[in-house]
N, C-alpha and C. Protein backbone atom coordinates (compact mmCIF):
# COMPACT_ATOMS: atom_id res chain seq x y z
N UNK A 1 147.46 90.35 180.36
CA UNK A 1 146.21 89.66 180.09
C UNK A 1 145.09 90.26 180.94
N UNK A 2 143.82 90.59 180.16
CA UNK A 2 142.86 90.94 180.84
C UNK A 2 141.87 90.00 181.56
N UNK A 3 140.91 90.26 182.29
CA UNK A 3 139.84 89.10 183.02
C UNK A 3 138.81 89.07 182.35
N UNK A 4 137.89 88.60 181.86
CA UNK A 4 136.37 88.92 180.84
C UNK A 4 135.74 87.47 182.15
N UNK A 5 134.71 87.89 181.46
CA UNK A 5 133.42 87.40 182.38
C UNK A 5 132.48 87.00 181.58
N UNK A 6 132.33 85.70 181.31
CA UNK A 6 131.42 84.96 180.34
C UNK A 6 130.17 84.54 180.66
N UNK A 7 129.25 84.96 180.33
CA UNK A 7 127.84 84.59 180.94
C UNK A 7 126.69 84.10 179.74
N UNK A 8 126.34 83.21 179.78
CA UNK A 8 125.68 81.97 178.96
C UNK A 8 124.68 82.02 180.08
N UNK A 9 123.45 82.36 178.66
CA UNK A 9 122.03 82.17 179.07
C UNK A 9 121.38 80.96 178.50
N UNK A 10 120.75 80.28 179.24
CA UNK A 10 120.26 78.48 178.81
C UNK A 10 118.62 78.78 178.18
N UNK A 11 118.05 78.11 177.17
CA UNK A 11 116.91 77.98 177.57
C UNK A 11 116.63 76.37 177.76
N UNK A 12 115.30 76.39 178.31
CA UNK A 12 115.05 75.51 178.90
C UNK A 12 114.72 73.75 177.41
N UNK A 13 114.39 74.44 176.26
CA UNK A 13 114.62 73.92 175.10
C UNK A 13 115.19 73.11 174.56
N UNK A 14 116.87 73.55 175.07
CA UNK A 14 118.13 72.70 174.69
C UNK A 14 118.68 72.23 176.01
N UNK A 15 118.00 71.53 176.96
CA UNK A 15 118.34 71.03 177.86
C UNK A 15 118.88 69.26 177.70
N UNK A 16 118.09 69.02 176.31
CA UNK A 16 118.25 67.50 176.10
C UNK A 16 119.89 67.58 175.70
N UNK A 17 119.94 68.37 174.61
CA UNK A 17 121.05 69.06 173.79
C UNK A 17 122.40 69.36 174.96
N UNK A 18 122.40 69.83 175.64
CA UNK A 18 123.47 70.37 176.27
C UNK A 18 123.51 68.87 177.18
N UNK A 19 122.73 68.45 177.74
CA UNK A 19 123.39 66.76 178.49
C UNK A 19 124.01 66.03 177.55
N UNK A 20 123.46 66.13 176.46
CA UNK A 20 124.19 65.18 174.99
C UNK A 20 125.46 65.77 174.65
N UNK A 21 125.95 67.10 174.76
CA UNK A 21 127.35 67.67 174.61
C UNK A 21 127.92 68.17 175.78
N UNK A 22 127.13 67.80 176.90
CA UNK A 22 127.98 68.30 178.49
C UNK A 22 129.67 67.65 178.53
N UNK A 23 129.26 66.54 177.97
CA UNK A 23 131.11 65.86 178.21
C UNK A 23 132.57 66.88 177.56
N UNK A 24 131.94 66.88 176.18
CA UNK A 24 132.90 67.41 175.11
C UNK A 24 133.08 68.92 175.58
N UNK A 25 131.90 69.59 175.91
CA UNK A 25 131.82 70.96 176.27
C UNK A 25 133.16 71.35 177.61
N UNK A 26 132.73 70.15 178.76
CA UNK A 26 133.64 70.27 179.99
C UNK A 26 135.17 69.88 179.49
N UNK A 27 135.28 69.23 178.24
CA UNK A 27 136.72 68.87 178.35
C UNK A 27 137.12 69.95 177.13
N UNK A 28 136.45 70.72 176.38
CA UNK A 28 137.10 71.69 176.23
C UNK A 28 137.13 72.52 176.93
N UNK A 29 136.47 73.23 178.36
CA UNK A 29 136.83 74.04 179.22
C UNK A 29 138.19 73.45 179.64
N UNK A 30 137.60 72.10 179.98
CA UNK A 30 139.34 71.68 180.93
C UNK A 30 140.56 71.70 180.19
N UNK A 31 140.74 71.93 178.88
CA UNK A 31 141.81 72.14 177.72
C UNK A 31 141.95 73.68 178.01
N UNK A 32 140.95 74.49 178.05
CA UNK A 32 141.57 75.96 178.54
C UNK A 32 141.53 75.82 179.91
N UNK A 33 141.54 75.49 180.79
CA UNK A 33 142.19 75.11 182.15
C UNK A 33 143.55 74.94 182.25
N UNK A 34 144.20 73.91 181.93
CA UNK A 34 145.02 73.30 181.18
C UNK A 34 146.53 74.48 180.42
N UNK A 35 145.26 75.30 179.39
CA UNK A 35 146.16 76.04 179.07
C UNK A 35 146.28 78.03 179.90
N UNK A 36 145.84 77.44 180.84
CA UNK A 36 145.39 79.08 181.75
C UNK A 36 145.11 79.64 181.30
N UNK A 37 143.70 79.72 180.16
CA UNK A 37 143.21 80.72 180.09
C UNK A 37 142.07 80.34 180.89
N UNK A 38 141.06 79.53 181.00
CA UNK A 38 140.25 79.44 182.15
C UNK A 38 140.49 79.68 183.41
N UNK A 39 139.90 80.48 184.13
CA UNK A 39 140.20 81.04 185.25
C UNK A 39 139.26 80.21 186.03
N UNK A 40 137.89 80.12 185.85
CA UNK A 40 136.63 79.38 186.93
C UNK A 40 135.57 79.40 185.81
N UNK A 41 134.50 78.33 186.05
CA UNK A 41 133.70 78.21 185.42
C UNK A 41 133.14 77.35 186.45
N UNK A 42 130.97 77.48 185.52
CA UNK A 42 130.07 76.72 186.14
C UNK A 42 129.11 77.15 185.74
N UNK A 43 127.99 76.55 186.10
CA UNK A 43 126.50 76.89 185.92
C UNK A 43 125.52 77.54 186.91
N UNK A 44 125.00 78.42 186.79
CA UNK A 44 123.86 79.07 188.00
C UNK A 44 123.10 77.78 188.58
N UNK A 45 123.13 77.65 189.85
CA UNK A 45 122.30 76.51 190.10
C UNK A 45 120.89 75.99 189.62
N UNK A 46 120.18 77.23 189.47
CA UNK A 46 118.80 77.16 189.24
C UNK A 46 118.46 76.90 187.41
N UNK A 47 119.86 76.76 186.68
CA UNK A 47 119.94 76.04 185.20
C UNK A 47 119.58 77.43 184.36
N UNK A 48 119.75 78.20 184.64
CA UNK A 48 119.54 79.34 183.63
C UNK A 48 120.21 79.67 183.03
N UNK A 49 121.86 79.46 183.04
CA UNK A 49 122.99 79.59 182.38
C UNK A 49 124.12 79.07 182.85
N UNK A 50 125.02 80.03 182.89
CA UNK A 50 126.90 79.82 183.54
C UNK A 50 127.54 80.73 183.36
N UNK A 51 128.25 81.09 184.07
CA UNK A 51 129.37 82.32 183.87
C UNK A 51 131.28 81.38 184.22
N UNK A 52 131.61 82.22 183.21
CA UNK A 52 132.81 81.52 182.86
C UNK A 52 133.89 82.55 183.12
N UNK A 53 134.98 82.31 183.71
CA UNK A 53 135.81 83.89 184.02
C UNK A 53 137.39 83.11 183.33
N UNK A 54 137.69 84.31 181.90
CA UNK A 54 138.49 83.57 181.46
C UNK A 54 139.91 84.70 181.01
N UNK A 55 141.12 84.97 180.60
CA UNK A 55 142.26 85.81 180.64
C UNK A 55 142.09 85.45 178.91
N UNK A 56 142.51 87.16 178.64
CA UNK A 56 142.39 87.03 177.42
C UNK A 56 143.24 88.37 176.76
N UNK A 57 143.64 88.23 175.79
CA UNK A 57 144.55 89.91 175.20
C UNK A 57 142.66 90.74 174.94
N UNK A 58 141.96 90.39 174.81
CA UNK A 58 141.40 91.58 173.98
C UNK A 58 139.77 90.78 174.16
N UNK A 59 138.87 91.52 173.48
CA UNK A 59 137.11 91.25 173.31
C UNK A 59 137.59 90.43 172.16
N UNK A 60 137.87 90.91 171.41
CA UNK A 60 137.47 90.29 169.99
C UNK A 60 138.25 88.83 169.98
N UNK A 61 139.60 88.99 170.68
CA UNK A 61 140.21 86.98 170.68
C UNK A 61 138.72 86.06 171.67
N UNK A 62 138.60 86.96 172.90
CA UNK A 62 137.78 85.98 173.58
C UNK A 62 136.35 85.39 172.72
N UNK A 63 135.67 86.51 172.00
CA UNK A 63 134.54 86.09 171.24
C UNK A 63 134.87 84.87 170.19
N UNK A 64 136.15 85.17 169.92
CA UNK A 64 136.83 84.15 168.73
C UNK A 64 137.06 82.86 169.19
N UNK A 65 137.30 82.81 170.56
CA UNK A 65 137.05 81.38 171.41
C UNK A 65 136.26 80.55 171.76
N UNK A 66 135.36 81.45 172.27
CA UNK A 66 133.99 81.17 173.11
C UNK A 66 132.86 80.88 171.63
N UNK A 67 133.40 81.22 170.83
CA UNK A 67 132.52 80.63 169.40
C UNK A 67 133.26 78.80 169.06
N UNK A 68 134.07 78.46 169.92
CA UNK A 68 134.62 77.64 169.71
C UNK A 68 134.10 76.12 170.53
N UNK A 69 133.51 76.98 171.52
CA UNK A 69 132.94 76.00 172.40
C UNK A 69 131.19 74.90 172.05
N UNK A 70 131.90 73.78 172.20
CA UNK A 70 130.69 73.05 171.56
C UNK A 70 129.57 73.29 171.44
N UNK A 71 129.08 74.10 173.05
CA UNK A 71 127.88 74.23 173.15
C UNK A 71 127.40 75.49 172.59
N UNK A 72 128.60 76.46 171.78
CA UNK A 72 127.93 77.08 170.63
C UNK A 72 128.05 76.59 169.37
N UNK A 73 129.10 75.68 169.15
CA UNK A 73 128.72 75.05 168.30
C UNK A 73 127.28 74.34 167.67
N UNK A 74 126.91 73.76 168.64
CA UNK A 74 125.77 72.94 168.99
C UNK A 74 124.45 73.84 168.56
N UNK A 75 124.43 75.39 169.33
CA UNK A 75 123.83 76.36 169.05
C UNK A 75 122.62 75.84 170.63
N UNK A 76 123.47 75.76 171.36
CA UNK A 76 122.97 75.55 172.91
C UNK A 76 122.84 75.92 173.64
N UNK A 77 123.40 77.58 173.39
CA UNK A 77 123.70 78.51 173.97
C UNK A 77 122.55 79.93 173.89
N UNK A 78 121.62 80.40 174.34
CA UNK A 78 120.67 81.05 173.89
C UNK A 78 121.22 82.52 173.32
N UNK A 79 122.00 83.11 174.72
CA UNK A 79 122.20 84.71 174.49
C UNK A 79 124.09 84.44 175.14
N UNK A 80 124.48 85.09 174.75
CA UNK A 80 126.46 85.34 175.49
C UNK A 80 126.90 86.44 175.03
N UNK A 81 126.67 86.74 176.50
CA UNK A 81 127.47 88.29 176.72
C UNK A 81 128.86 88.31 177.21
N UNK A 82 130.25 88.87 176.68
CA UNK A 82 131.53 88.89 177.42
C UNK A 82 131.93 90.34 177.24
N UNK A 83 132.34 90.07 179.23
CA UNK A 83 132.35 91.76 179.33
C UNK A 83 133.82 91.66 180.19
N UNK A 84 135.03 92.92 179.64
CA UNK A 84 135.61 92.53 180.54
C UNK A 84 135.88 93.22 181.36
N UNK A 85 136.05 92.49 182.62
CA UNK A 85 136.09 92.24 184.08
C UNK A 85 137.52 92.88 184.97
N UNK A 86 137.62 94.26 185.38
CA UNK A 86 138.28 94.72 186.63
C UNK A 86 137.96 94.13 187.81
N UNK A 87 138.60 93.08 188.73
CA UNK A 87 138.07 92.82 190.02
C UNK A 87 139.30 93.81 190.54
N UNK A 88 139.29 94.55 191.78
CA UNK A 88 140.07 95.33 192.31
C UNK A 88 140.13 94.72 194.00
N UNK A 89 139.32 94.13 194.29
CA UNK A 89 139.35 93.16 195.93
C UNK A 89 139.09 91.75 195.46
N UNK A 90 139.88 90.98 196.44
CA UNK A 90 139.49 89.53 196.78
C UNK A 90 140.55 88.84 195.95
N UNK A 91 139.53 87.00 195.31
CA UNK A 91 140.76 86.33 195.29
C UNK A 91 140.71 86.25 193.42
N UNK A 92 140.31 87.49 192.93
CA UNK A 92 140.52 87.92 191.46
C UNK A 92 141.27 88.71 191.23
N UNK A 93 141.70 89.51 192.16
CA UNK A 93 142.59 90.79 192.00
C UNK A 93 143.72 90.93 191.94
């Protein structure tokens, strides 16, 4: 399994939107928690997005997931880029 690196750009727009699906959104992260493919997740403090670090066979399953998540469902999500991720030091490696 590889590491990808999920990064969700917010705009400031769908801020009502994403508090109205924050619940459902976190308990499907915590369902891939759950099932180890979530590795860490969260939001930039300053609300501009989140980066999500998740194990995956390939680009194309993770995109097939991450389309799964409410808050693209919702269409709450502005821009998502997944790139994947070699960490070679620390507590990713």
């Amino acid at each position: 399994m590889a590491l990808f690196a999920v990064h969700y750009t917010y705009s400031p727009t769908t801020t009502d939107g994403r508090d109205t699906h924050r619940a459902t959104h976190r308990a499907w992260l915590a369902d891939l928690l759950e099932q180890k493919v979530l590795v860490s997740s969260g939001p930039y403090v300053e609300g501009s997005g989140a980066l999500i670090i998740a194990e995956g066979n390939d680009l194309e399953s993770v995109q097939q997931l991450f389309a799964q998540d409410p808050f693209a469902i919702e269409n709450l999500v502005e821009t998502s880029t997944i790139t994947e991720w070699k960490p070679v030091m620390g507590a990713f490696a």
